[in-house]
PDB file of N, CA and C in Angstrom:
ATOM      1  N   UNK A   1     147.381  42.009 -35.862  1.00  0.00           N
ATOM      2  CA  UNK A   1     148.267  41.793 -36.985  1.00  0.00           C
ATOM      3  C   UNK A   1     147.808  42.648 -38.168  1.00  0.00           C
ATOM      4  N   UNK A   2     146.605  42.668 -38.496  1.00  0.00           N
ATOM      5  CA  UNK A   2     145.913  43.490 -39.634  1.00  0.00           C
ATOM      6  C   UNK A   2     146.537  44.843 -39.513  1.00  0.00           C
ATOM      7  N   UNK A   3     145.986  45.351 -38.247  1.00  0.00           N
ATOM      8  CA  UNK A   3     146.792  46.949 -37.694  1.00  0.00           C
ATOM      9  C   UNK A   3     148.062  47.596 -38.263  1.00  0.00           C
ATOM     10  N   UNK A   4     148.966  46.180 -38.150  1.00  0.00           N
ATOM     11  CA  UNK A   4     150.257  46.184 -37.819  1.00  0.00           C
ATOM     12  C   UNK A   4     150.561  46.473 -39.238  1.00  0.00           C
ATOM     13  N   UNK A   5     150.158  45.341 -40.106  1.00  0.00           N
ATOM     14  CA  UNK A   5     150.318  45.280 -41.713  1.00  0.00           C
ATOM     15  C   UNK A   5     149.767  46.621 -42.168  1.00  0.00           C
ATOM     16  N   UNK A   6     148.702  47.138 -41.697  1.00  0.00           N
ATOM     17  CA  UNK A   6     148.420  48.510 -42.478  1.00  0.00           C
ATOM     18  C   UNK A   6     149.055  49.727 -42.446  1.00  0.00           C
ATOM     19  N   UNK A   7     149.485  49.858 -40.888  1.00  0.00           N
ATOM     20  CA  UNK A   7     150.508  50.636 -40.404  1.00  0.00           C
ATOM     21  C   UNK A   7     151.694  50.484 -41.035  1.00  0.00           C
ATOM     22  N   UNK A   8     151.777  49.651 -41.584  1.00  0.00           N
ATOM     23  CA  UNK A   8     153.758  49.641 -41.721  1.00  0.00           C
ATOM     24  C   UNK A   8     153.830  49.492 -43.347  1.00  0.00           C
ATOM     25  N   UNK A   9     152.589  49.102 -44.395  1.00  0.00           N
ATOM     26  CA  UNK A   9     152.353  49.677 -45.583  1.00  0.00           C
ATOM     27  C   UNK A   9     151.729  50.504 -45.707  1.00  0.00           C
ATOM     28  N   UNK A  10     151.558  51.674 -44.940  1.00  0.00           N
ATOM     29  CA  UNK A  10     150.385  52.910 -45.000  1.00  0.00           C
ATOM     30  C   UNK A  10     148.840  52.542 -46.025  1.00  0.00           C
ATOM     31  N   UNK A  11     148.581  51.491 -45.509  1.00  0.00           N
ATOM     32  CA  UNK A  11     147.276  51.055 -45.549  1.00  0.00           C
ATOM     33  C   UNK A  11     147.418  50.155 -46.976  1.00  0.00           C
ATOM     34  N   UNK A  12     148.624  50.287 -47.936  1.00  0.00           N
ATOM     35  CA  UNK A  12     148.516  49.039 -49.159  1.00  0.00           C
ATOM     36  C   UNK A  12     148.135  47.837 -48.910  1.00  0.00           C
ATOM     37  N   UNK A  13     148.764  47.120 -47.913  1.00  0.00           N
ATOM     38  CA  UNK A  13     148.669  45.828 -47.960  1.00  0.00           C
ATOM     39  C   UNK A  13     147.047  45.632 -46.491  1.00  0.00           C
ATOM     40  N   UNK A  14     146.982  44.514 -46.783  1.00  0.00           N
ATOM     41  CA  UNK A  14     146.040  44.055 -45.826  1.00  0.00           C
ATOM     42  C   UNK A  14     145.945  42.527 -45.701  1.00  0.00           C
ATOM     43  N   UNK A  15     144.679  42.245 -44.796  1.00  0.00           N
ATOM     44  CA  UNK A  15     145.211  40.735 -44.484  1.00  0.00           C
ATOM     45  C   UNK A  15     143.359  40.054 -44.814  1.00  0.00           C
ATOM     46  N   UNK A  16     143.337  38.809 -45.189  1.00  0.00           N
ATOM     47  CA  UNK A  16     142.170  38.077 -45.859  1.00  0.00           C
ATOM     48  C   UNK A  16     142.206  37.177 -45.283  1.00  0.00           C
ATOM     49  N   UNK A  17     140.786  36.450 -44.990  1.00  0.00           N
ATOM     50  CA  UNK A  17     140.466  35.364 -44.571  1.00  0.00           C
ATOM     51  C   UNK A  17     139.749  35.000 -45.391  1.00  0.00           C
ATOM     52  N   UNK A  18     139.861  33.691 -45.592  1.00  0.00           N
ATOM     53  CA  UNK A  18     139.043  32.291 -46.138  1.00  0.00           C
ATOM     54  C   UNK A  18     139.142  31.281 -46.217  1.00  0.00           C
ATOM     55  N   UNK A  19     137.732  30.370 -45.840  1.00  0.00           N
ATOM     56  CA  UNK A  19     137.836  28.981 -45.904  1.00  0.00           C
ATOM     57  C   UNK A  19     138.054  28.434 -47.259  1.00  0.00           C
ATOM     58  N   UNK A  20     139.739  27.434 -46.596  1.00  0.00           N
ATOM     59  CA  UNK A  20     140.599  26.599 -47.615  1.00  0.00           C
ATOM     60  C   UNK A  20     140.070  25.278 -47.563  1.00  0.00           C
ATOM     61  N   UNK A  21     139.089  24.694 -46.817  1.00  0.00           N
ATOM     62  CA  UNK A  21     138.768  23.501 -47.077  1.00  0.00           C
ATOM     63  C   UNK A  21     137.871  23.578 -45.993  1.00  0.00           C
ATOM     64  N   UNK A  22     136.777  21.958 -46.303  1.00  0.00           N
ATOM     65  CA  UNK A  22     135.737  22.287 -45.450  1.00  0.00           C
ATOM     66  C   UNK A  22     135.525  20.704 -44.987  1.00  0.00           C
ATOM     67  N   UNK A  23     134.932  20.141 -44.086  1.00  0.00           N
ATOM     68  CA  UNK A  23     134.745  18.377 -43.483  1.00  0.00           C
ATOM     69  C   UNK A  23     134.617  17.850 -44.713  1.00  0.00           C
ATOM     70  N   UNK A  24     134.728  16.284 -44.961  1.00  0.00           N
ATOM     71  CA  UNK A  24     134.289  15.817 -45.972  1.00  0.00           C
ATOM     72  C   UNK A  24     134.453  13.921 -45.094  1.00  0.00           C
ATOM     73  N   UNK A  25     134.157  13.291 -45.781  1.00  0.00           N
ATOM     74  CA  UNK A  25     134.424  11.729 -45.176  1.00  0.00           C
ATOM     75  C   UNK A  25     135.809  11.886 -44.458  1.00  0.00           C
ATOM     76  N   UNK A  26     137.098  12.542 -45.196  1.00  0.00           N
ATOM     77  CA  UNK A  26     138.373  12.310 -44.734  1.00  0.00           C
ATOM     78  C   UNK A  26     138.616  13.288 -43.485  1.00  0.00           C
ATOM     79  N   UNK A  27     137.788  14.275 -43.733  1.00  0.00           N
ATOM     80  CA  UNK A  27     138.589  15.379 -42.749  1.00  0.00           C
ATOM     81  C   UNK A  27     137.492  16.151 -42.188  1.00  0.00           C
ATOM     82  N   UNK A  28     137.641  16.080 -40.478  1.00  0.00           N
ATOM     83  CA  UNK A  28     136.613  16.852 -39.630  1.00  0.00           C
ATOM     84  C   UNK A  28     136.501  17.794 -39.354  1.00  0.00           C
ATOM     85  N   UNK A  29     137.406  18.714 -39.964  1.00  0.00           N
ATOM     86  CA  UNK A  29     137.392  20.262 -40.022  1.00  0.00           C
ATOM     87  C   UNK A  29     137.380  21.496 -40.828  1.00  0.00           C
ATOM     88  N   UNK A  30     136.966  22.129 -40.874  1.00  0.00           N
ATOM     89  CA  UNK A  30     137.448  23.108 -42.010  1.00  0.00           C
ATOM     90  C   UNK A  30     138.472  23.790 -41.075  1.00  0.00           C
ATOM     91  N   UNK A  31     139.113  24.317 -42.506  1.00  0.00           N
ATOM     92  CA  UNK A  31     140.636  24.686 -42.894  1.00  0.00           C
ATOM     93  C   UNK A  31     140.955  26.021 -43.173  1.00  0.00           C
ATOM     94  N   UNK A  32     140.911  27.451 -42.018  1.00  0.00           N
ATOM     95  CA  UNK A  32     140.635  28.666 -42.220  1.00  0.00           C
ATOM     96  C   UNK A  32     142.512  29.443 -42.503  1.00  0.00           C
ATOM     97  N   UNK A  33     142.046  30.174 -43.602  1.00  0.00           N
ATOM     98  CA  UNK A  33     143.493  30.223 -44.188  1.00  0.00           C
ATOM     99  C   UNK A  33     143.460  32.536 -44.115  1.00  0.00           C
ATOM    100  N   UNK A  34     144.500  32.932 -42.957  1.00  0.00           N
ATOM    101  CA  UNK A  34     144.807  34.226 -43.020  1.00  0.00           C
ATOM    102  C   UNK A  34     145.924  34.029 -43.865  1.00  0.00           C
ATOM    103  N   UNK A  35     145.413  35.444 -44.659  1.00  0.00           N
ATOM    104  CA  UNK A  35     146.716  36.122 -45.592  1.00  0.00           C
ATOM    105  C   UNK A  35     146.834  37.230 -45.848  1.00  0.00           C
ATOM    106  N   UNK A  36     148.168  37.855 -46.361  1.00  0.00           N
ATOM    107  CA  UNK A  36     148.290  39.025 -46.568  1.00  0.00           C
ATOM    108  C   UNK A  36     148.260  39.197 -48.002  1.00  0.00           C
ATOM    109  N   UNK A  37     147.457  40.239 -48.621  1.00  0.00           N
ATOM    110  CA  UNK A  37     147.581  40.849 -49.939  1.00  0.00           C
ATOM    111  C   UNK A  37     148.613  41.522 -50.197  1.00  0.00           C
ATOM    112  N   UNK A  38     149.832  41.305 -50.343  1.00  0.00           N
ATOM    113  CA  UNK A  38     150.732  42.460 -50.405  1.00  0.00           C
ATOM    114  C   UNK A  38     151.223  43.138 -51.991  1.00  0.00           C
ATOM    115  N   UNK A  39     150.391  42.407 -52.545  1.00  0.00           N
ATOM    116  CA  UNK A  39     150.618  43.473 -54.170  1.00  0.00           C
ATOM    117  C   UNK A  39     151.070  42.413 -55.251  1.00  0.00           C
ATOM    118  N   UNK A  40     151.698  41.909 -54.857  1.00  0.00           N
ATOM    119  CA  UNK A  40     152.224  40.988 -55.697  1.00  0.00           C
ATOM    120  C   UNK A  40     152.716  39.540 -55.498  1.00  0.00           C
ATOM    121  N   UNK A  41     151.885  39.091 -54.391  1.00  0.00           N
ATOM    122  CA  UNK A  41     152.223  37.380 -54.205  1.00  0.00           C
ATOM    123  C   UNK A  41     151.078  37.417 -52.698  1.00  0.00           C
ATOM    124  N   UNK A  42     150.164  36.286 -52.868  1.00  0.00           N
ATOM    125  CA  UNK A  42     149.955  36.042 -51.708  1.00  0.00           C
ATOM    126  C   UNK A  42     150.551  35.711 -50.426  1.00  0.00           C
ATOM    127  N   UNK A  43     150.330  36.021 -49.449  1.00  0.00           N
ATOM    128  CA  UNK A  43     151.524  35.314 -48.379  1.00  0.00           C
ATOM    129  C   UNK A  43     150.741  34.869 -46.952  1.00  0.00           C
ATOM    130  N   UNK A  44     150.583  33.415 -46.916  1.00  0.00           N
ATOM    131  CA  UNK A  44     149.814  33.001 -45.761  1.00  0.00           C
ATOM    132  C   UNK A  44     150.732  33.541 -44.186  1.00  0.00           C
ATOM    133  N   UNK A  45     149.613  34.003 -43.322  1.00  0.00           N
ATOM    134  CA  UNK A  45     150.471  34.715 -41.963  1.00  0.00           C
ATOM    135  C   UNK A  45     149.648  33.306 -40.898  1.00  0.00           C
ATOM    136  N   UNK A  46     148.225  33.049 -41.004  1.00  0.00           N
ATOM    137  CA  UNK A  46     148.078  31.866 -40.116  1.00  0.00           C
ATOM    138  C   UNK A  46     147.222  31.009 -40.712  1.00  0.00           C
ATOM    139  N   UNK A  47     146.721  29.573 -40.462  1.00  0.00           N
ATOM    140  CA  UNK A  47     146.107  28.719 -40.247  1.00  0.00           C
ATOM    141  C   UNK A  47     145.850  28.334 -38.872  1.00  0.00           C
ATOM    142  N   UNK A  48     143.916  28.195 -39.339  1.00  0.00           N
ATOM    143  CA  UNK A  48     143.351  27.206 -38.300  1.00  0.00           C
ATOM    144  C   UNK A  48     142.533  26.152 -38.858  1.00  0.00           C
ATOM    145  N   UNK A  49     142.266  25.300 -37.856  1.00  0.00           N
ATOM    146  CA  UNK A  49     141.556  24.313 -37.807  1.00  0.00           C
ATOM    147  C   UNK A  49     139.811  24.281 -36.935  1.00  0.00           C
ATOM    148  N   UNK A  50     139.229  24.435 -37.469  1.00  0.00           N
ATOM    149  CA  UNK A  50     137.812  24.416 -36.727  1.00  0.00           C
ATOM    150  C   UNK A  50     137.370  23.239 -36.973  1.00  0.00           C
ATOM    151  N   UNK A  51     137.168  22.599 -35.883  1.00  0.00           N
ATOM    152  CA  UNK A  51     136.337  20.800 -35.805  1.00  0.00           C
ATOM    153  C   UNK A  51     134.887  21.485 -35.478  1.00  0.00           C
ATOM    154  N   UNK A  52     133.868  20.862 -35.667  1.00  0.00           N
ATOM    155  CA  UNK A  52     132.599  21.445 -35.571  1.00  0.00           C
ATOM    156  C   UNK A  52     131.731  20.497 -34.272  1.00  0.00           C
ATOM    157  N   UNK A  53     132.521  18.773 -34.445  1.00  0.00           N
ATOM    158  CA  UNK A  53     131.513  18.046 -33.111  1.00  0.00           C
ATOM    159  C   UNK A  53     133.386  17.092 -32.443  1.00  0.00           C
ATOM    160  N   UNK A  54     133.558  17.213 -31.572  1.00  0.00           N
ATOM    161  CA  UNK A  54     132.982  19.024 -30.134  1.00  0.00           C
ATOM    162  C   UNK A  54     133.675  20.011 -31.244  1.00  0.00           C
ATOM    163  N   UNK A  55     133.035  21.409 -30.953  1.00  0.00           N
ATOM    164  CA  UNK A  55     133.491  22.355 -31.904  1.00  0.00           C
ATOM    165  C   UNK A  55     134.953  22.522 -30.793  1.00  0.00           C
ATOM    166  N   UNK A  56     136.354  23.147 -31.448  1.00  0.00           N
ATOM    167  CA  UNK A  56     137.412  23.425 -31.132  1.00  0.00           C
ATOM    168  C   UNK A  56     137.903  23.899 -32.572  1.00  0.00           C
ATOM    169  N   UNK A  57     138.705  25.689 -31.978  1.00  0.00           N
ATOM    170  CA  UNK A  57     139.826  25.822 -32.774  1.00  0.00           C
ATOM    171  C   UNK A  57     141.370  25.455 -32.566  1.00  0.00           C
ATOM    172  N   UNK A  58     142.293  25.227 -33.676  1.00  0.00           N
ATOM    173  CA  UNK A  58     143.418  24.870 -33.757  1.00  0.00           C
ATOM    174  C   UNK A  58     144.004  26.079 -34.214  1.00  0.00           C
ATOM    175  N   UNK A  59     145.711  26.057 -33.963  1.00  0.00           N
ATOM    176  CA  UNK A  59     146.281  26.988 -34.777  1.00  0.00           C
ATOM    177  C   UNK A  59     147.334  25.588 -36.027  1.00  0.00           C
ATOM    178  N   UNK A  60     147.247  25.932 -37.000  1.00  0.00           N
ATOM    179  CA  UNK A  60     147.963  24.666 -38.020  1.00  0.00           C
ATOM    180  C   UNK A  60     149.043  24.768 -38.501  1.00  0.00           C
ATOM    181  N   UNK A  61     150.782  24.168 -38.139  1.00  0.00           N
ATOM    182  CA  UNK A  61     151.567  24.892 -37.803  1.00  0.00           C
ATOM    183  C   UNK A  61     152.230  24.153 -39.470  1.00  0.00           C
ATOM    184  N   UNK A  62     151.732  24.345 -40.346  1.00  0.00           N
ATOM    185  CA  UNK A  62     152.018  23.638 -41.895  1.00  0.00           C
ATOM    186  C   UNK A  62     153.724  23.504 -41.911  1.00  0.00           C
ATOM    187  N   UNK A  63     154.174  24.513 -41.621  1.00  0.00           N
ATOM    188  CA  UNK A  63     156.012  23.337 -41.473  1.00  0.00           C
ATOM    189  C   UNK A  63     156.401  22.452 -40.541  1.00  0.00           C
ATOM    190  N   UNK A  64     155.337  22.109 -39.458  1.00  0.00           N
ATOM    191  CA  UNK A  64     155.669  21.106 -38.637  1.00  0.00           C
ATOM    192  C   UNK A  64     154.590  20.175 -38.948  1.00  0.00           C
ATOM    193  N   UNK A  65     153.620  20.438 -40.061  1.00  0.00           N
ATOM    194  CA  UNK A  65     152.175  19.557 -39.897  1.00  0.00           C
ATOM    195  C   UNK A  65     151.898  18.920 -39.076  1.00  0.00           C
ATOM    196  N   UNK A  66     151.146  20.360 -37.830  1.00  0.00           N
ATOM    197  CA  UNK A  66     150.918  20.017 -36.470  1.00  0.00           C
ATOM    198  C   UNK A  66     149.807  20.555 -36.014  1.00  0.00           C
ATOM    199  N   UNK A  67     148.765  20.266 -35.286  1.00  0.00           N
ATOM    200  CA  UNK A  67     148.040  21.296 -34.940  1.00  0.00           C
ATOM    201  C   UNK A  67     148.008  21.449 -33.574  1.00  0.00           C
ATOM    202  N   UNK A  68     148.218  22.667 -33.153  1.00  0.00           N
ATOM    203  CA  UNK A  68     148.113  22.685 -31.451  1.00  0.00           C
ATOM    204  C   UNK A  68     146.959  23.851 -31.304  1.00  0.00           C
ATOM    205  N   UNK A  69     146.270  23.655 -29.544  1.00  0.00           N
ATOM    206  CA  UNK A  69     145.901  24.206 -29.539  1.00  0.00           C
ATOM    207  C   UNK A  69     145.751  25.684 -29.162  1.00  0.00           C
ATOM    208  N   UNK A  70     144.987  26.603 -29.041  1.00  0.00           N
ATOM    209  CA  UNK A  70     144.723  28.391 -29.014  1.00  0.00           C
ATOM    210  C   UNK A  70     145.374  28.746 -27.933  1.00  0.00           C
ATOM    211  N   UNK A  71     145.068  28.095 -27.133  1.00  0.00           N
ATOM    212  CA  UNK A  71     145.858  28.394 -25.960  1.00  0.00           C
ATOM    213  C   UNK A  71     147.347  27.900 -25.866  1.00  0.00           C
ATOM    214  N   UNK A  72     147.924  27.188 -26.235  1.00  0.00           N
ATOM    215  CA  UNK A  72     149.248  26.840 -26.503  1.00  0.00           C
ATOM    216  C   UNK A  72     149.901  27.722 -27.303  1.00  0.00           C
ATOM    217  N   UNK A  73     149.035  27.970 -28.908  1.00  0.00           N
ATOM    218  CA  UNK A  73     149.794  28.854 -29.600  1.00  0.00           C
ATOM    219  C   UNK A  73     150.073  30.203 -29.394  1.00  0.00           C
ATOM    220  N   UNK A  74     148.710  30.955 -28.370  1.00  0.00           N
ATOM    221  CA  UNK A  74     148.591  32.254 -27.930  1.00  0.00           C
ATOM    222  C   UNK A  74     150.207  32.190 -26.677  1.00  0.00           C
ATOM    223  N   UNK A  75     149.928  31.204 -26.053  1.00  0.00           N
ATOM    224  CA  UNK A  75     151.179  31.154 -24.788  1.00  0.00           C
ATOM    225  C   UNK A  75     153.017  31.151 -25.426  1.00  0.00           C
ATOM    226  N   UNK A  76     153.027  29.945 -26.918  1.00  0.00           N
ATOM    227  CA  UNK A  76     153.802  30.691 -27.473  1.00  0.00           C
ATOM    228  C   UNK A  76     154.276  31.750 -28.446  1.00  0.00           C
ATOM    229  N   UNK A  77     153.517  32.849 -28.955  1.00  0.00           N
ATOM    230  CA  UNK A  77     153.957  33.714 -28.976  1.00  0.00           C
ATOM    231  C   UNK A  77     153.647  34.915 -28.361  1.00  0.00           C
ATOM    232  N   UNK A  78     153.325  35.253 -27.043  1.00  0.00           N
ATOM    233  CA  UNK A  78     153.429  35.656 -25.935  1.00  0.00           C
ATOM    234  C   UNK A  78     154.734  36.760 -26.164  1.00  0.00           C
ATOM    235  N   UNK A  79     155.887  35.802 -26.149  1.00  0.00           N
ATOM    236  CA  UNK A  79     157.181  36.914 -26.152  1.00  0.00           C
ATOM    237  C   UNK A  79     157.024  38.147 -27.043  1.00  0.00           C
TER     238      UNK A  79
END
């Protein structure tokens, strides 16, 4: 995806990662947030979910507030 974004803004835009949240009493995962810099508005492209005990990633589907897993999300978008 990074590739893709640089290629098709001749290298302006690009894509960022960082942790949006981290375990706390309420929540067993941190909260890894991809985005694109595109100049003038941030724009989230994915969320995951990393649980640390058992460790597992999620993909976090925030308009369905869902999380499925890597292999599900990799299978659907496949096409």
């Amino acid at each position: 995806m990074s590739a893709k974004i640089k290629r098709e803004t001749n290298g302006k835009h690009h894509l960022l990662v960082y942790v949006d949240g981290r375990p706390s009493k309420e929540v067993s995962y941190y909260k890894i947030k991809v985005w694109e810099d595109n100049g003038d508005t941030d724009v989230t492209i994915f969320e995951f979910l990393v649980y640390t005990n058992p460790f597992e990633i999620k993909y976090y589907d925030s308009a369905n507030d869902s999380a499925i897993s890597l292999a599900k999300w990799r299978k659907r978008n496949e096409k």
